[in-house]
Each structure stands twice: as C-alpha cells, then as structure tokens.
N, C-alpha and C. Protein backbone atom coordinates (compact mmCIF):
# COMPACT_ATOMS: atom_id res chain seq x y z
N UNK A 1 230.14 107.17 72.43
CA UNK A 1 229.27 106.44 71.54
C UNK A 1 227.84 106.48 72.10
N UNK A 2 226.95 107.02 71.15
CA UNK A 2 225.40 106.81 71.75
C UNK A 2 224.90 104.83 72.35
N UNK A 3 224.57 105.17 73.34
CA UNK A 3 223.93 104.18 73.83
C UNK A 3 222.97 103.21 72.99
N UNK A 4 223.21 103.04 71.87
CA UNK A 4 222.08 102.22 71.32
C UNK A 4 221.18 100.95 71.57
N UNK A 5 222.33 100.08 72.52
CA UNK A 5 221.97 98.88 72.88
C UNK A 5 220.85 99.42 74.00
N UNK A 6 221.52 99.96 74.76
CA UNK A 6 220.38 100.54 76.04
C UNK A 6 219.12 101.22 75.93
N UNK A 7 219.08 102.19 74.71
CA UNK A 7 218.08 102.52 74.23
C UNK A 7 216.57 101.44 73.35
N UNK A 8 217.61 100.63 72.57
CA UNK A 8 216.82 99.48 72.45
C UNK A 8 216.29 98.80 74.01
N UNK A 9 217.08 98.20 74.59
CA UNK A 9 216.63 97.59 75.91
C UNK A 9 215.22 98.77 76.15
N UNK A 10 215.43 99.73 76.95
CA UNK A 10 214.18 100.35 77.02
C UNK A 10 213.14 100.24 76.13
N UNK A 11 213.02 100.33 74.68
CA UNK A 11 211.97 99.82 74.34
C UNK A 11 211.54 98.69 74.11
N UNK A 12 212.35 97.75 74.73
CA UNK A 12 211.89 96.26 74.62
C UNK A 12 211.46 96.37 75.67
N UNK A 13 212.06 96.65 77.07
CA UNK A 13 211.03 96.26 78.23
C UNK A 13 209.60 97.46 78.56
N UNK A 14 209.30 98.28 77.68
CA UNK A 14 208.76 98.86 77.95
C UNK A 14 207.40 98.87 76.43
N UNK A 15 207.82 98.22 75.81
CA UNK A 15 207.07 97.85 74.44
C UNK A 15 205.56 97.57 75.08
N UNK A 16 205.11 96.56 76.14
CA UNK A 16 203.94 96.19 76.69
C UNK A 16 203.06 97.38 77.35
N UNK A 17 203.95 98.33 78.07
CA UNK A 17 203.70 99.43 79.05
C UNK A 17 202.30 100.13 78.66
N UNK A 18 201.20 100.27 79.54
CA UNK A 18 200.29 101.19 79.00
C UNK A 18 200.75 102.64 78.52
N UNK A 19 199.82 103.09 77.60
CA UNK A 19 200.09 103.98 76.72
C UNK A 19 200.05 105.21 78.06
N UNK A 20 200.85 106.53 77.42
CA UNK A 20 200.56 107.47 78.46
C UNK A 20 199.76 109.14 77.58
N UNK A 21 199.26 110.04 78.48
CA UNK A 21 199.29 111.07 77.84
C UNK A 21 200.60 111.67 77.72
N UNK A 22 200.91 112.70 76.38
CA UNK A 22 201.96 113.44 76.44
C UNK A 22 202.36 114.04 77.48
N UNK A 23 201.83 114.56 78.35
CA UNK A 23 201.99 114.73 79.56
C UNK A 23 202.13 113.63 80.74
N UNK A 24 201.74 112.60 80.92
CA UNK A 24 201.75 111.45 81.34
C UNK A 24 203.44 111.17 82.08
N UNK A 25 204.08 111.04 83.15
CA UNK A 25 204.89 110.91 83.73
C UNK A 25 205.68 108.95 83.03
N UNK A 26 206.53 108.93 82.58
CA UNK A 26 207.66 108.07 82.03
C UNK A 26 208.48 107.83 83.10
N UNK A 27 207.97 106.89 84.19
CA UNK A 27 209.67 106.29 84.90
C UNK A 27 210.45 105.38 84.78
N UNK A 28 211.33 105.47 84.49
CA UNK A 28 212.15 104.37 84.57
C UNK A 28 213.50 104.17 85.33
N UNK A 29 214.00 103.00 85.19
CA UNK A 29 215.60 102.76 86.05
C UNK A 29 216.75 102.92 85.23
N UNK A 30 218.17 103.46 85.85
CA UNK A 30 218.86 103.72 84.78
C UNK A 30 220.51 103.10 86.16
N UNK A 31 221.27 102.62 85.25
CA UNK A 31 222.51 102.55 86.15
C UNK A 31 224.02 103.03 85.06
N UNK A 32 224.59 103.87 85.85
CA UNK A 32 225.75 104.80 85.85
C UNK A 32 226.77 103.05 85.39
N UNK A 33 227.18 103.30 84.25
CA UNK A 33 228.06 102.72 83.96
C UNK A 33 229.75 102.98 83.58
N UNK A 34 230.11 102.02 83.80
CA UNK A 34 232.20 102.73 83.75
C UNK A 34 232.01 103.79 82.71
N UNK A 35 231.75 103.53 81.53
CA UNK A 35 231.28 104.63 80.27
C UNK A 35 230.74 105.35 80.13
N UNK A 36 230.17 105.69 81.15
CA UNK A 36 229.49 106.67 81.81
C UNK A 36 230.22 108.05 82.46
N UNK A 37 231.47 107.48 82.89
CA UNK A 37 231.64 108.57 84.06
C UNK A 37 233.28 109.35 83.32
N UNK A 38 233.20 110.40 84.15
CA UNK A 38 234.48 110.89 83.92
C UNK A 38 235.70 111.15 84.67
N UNK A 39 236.55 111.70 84.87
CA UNK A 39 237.63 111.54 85.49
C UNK A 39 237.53 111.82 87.03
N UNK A 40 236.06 112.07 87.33
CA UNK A 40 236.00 112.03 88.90
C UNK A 40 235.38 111.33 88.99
N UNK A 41 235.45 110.53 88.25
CA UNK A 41 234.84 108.72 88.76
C UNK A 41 232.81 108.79 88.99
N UNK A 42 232.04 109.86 88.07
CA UNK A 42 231.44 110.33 88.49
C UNK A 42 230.52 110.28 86.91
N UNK A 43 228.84 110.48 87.11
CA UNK A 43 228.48 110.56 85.66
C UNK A 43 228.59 111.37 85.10
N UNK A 44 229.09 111.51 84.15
CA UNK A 44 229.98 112.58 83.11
C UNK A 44 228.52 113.45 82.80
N UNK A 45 228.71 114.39 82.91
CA UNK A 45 227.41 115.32 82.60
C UNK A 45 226.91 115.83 80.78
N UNK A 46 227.36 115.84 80.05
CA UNK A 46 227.28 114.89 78.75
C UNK A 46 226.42 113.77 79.05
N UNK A 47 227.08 113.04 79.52
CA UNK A 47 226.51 111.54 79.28
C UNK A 47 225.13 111.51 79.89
N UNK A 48 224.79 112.27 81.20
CA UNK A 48 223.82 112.90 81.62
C UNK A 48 222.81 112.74 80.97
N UNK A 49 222.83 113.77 79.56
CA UNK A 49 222.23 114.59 78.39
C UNK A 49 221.89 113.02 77.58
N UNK A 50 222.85 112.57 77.34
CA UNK A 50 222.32 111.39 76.86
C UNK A 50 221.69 110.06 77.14
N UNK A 51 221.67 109.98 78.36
CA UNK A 51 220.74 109.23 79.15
C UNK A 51 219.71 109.78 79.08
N UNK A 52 219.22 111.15 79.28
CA UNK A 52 217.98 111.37 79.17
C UNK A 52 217.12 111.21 78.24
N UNK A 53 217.84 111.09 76.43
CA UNK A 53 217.19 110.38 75.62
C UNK A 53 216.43 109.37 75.98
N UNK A 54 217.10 108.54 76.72
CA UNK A 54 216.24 107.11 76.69
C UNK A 54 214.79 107.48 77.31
N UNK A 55 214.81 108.15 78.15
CA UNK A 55 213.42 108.69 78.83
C UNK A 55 212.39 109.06 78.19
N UNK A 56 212.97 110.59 77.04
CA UNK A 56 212.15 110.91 76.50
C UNK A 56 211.75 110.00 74.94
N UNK A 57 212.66 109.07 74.86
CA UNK A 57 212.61 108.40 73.59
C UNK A 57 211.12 107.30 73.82
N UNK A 58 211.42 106.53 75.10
CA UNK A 58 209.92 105.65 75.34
C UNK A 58 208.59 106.57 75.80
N UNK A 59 208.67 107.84 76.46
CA UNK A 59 207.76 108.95 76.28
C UNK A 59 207.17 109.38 75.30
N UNK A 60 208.17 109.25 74.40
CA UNK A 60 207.70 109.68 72.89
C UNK A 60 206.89 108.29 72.25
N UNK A 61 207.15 106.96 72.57
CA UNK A 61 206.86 105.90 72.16
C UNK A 61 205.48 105.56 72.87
N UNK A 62 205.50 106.13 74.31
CA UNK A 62 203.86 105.17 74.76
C UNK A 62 203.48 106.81 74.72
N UNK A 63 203.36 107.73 74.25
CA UNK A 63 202.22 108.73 74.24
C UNK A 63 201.52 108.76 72.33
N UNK A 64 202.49 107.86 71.69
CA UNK A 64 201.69 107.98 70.50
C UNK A 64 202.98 108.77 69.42
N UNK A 65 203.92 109.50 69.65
CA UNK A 65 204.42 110.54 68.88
C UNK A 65 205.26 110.10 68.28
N UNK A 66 205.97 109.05 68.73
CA UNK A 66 206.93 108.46 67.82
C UNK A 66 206.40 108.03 65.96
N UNK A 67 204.91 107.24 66.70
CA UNK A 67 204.38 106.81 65.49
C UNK A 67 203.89 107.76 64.73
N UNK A 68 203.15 108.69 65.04
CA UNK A 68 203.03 110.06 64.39
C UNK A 68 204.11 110.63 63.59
N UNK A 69 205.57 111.04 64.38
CA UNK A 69 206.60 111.17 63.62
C UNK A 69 206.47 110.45 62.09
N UNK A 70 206.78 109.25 62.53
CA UNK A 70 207.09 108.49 61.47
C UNK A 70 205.53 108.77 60.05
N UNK A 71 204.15 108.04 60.48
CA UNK A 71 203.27 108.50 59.50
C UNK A 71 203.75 109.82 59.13
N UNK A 72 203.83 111.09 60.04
CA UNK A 72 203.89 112.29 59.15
C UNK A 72 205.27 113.03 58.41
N UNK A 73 205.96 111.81 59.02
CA UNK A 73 207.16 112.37 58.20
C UNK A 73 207.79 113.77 58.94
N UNK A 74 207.35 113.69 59.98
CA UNK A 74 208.37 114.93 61.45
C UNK A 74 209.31 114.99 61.95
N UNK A 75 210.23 115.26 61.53
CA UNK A 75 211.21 115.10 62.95
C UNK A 75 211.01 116.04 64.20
N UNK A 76 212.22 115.51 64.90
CA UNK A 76 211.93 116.37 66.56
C UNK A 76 213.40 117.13 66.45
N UNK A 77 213.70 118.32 66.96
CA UNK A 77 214.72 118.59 67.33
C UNK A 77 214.73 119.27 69.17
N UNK A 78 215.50 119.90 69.49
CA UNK A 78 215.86 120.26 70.82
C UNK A 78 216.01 121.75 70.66
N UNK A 79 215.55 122.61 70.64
CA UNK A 79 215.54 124.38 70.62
C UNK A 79 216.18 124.83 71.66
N UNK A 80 216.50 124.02 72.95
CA UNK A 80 217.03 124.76 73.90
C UNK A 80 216.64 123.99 75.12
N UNK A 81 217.72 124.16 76.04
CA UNK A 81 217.48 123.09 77.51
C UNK A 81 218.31 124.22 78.58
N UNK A 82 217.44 124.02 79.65
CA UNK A 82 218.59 124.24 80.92
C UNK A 82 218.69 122.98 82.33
N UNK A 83 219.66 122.99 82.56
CA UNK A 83 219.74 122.03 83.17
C UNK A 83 220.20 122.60 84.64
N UNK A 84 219.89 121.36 85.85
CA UNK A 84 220.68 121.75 87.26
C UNK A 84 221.39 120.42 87.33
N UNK A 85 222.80 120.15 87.98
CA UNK A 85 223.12 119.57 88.47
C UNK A 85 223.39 119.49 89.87
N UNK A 86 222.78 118.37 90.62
CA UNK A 86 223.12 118.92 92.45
C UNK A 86 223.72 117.74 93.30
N UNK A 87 223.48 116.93 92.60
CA UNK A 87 224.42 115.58 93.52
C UNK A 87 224.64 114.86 92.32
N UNK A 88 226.28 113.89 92.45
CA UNK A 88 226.64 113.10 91.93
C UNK A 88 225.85 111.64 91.95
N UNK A 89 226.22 111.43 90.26
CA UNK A 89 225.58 109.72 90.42
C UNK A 89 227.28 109.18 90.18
N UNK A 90 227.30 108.09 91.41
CA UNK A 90 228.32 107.37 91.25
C UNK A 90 228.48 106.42 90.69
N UNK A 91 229.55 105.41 89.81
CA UNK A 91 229.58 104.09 88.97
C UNK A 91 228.58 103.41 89.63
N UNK A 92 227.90 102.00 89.09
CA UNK A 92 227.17 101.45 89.40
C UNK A 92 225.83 101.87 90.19
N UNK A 93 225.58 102.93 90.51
CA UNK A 93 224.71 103.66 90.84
C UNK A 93 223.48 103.84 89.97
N UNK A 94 222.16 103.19 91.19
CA UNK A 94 221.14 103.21 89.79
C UNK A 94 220.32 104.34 90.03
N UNK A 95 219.65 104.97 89.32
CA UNK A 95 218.92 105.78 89.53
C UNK A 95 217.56 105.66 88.70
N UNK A 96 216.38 106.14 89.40
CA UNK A 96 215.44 106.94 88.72
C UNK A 96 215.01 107.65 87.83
N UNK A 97 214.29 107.81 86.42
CA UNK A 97 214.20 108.98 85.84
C UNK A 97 212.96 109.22 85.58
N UNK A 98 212.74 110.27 85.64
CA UNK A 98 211.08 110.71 85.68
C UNK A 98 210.87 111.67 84.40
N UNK A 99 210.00 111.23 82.87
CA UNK A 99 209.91 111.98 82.21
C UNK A 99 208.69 112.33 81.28
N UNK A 100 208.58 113.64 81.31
CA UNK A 100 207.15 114.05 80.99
C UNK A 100 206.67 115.84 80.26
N UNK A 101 206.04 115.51 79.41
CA UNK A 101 206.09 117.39 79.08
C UNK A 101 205.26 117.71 79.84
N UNK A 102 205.49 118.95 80.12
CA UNK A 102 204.94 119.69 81.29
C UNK A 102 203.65 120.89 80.83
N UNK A 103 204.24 121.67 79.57
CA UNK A 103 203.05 122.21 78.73
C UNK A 103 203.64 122.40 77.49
N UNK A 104 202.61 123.17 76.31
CA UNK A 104 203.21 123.57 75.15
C UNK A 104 202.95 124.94 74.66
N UNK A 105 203.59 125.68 73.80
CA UNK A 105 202.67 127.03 73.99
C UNK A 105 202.68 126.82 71.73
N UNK A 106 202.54 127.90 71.26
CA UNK A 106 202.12 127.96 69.74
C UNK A 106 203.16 127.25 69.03
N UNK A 107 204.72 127.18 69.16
CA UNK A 107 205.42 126.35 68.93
C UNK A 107 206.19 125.49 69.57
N UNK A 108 206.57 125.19 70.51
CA UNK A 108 207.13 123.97 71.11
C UNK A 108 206.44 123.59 72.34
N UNK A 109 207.34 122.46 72.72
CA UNK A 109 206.45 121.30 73.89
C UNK A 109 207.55 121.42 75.02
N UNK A 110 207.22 121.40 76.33
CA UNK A 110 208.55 121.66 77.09
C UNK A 110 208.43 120.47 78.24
N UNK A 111 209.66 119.79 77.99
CA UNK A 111 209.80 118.40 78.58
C UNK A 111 210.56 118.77 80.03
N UNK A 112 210.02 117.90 81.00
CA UNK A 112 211.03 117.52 82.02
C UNK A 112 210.85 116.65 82.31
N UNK A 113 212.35 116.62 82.78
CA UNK A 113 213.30 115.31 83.03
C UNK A 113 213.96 115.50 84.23
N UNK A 114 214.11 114.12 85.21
CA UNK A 114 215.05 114.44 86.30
C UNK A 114 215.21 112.85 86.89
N UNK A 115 216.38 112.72 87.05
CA UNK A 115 217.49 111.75 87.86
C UNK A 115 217.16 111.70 89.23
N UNK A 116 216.76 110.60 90.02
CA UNK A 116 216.57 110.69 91.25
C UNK A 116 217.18 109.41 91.90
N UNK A 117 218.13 109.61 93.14
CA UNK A 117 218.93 108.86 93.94
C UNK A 117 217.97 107.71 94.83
N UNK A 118 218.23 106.59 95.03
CA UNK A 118 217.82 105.73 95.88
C UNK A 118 217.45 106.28 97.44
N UNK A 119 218.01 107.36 97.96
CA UNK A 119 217.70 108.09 99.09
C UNK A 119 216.77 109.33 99.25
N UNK A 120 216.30 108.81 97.30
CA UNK A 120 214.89 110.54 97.35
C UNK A 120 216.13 111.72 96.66
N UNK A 121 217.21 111.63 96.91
CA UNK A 121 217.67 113.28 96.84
C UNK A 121 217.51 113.05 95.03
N UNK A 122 216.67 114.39 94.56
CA UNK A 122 216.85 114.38 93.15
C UNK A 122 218.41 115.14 92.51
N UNK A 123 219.31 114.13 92.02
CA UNK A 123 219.93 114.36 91.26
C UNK A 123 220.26 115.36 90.11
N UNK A 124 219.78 115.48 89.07
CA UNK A 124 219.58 116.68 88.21
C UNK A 124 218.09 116.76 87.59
N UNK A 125 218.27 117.65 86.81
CA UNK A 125 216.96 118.34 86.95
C UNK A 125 216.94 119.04 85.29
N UNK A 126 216.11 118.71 84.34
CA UNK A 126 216.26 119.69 82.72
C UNK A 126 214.73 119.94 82.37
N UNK A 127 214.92 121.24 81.95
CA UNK A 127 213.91 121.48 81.37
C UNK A 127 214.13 121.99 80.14
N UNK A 128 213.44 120.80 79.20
CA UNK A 128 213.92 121.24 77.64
C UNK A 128 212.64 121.54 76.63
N UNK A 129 212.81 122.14 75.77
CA UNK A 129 212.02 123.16 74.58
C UNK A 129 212.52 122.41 73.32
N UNK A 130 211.38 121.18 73.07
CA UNK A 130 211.38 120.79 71.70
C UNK A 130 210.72 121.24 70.81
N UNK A 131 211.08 121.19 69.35
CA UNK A 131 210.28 121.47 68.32
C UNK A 131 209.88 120.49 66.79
N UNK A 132 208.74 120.24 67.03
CA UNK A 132 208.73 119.18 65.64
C UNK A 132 208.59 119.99 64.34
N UNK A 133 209.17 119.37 63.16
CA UNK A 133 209.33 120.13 62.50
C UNK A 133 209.06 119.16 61.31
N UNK A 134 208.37 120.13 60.17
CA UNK A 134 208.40 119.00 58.88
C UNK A 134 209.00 120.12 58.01
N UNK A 135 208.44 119.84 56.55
CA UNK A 135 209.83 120.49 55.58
C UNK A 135 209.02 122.73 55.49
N UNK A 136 207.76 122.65 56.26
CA UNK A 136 207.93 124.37 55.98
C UNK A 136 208.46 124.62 57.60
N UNK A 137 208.70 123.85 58.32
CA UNK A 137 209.37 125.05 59.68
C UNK A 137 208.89 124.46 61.01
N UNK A 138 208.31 124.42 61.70
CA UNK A 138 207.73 124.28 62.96
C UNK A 138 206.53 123.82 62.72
N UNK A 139 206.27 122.48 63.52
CA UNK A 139 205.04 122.36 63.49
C UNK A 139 204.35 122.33 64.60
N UNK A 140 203.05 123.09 65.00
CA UNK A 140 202.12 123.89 65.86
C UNK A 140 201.74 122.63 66.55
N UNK A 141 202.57 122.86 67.85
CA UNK A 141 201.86 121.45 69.30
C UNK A 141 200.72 121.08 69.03
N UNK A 142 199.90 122.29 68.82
CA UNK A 142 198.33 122.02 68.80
C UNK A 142 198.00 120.71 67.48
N UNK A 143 198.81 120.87 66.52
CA UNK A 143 198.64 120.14 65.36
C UNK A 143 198.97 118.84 65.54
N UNK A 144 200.41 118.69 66.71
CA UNK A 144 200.91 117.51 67.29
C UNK A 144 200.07 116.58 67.95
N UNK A 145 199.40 117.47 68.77
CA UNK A 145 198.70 116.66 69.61
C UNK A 145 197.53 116.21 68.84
N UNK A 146 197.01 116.82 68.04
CA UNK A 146 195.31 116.58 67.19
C UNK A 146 195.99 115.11 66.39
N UNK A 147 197.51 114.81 65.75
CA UNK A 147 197.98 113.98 65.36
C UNK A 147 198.41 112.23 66.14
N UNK A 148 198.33 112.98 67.58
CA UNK A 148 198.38 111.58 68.70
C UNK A 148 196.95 111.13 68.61
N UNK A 149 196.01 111.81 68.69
CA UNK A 149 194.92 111.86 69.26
C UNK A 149 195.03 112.55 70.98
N UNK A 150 195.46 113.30 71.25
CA UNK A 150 195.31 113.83 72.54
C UNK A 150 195.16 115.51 72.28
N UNK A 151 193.95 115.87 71.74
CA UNK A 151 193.96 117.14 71.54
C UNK A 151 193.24 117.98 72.74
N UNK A 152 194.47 118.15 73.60
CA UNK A 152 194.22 118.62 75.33
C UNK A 152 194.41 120.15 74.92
N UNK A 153 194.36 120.56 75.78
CA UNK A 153 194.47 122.12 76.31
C UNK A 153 195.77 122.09 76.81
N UNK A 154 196.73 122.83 76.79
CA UNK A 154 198.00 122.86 77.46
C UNK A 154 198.17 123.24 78.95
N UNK A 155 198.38 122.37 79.92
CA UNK A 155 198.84 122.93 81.39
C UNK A 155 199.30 124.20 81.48
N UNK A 156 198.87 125.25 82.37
CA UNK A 156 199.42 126.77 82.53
C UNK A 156 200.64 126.26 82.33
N UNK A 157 201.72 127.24 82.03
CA UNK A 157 202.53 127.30 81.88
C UNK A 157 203.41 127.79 83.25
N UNK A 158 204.34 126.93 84.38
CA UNK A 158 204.68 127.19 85.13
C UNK A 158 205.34 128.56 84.98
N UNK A 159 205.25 129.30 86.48
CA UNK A 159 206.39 130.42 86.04
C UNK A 159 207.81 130.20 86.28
N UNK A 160 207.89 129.41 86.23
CA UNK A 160 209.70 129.08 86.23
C UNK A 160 210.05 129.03 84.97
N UNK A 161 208.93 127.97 84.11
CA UNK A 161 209.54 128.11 82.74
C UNK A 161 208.97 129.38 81.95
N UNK A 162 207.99 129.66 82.21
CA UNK A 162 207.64 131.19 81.45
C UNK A 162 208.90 131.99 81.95
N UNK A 163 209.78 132.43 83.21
CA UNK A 163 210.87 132.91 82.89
C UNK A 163 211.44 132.73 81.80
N UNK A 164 212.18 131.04 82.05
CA UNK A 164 213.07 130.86 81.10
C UNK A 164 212.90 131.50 79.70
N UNK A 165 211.42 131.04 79.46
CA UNK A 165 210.95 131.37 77.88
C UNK A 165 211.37 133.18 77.67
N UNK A 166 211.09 133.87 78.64
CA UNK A 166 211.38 134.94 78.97
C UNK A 166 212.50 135.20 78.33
N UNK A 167 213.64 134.73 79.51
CA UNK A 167 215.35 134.93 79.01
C UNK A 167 215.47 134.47 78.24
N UNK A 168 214.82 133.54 77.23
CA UNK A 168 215.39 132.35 75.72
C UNK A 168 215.18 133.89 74.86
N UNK A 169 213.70 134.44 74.82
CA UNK A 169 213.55 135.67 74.13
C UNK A 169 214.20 137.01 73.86
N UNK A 170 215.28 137.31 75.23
CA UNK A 170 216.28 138.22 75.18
C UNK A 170 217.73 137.82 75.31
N UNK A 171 218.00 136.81 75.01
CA UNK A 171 218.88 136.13 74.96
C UNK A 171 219.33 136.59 73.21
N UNK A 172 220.85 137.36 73.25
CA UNK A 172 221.01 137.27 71.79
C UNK A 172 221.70 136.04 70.98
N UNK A 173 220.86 136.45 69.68
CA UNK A 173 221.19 135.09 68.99
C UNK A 173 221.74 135.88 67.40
N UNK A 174 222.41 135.45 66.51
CA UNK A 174 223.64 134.58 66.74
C UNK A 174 224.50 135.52 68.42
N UNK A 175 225.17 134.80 68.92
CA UNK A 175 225.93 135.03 70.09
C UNK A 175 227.35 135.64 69.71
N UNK A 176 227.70 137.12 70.31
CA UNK A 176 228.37 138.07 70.21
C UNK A 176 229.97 137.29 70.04
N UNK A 177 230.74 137.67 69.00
CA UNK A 177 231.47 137.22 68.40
C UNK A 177 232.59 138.75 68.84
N UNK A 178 233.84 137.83 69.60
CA UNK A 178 234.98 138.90 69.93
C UNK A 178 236.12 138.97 68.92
C-alpha cells in the first residue's frame, strides 16, 4: 500500500520550510518500518522506490513545481531510473534522505536521491530521468523552469549520468521478445 499517511506527514512538517531551487538539496528523516521490510528482515527494495517519493514529492513542493503542475495542468512521470544498493536499512532504522535534481537537458530533469545511515555510510543511491508532460508530449525543462520562476541554466551534466543517458539511447526499446 502507498504510504499516504507518511507522505502527508512530510508535507505537514515541511509546509513552513524555506522554498528551495530545483536544484536545491531536500533532506529529510525517514524510519524503516515492519511494512517496510522483507523476508530478510530488511528494507524491501520496492519499498525503497517508494520512500523516495516522499523526498522528491516535498522537492517538488518547496521548489515551486508542484504548484506549477497543478496551474498548468502537467503531470510528472518517471522515464527511467538506475539505482545502487550497498548496505541494508534495518527495521526501525532511521535514515537520511538527500533529494535534489542535479541537471536537465531539452527533455527531462534528472533527480538524485540517496539514503544515508546514522554512521555516514550512504545506503542507496538513484538517479532518475523525469518527464513533465501535458496533453502534446513532453514538456521542455527549459519551459518548466521559466514556469517556477527559476529560469537557470542547467548544471553540466555529470559524466556518470551523460553515460547513463548514453546507454538509455542504445538500449533497445520495445525489449527483445523470445
């Protein structure tokens, strides 16, 4: 079941929060609950994926875009993510999450997100490729941002994710059918 109650909670305690740039770093606290985990007693990596909503959901809320959404009638979808997992979060275990887009190029915005342990060790790690979209197709970051009011220049584009963008591009799609 999506987290709804928790997702609300975050934007109640975070409703006051100064506003951020889209780029602007989102932290918050998160704790590994029984419903959370899976049969190794451990946070179900799914559930992972959905915790990180909450991150990017108040990101989206103090940089301006949520409300934008809504005036322009946008939705957001998810084009593609890769993720690392490297240490377990255990039940009751709270963690860290740090979330923020990193750059955008002619059509999407590329978010990261990452889980970090009370001892520093970062937990997992995603870097995801959103796309807003209204009813002709994609709508152009550049247009997104002129719509927050933050009409920035986009951060180079790391080369880790210019790979990825790389392999997303030769990557076949629909996916080979045996």
């Amino acid at each position: 079941m999506y987290p709804i109650l928790r997702l609300t909670k975050e934007f109640i305690k975070f409703r006051n929060a100064p506003a951020l740039p889209l780029n602007g770093t989102h932290v918050s606290q998160h704790m590994c609950l029984p419903w959370d985990i899976d049969i190794w007693m451990e946070l179900n990596n799914g559930r992972t994926l959905t915790l990180f909503d909450l991150g990017r959901s108040v990101l989206a809320q103090r940089s301006g875009l949520l409300h934008a959404l809504r005036q322009q009638k946008w939705g957001m979808t998810m084009a593609g993510a890769c993720v690392r997992y490297r240490r377990r979060i255990r039940m009751f275990e709270v963690i860290e999450m740090r979330s923020r887009a990193v750059c955008w190029d002619e059509r999407f915005i590329y978010l990261e997100q990452s889980m970090w342990k009370k001892n520093g060790e970062c937990a997992n790690h995603i870097v995801y490729r959103t796309a807003l979209t209204d009813g002709a197709g994609i709508v152009a970051p550049e247009r997104v941002l002129a719509a927050i009011g933050q009409g920035i220049p986009s951060p180079a584009i790391p080369d880790w994710i210019a790979a990825w963008i790389r392999s997303e591009d030769i990557r076949p799609w629909p996916p080979m059918q045996d």
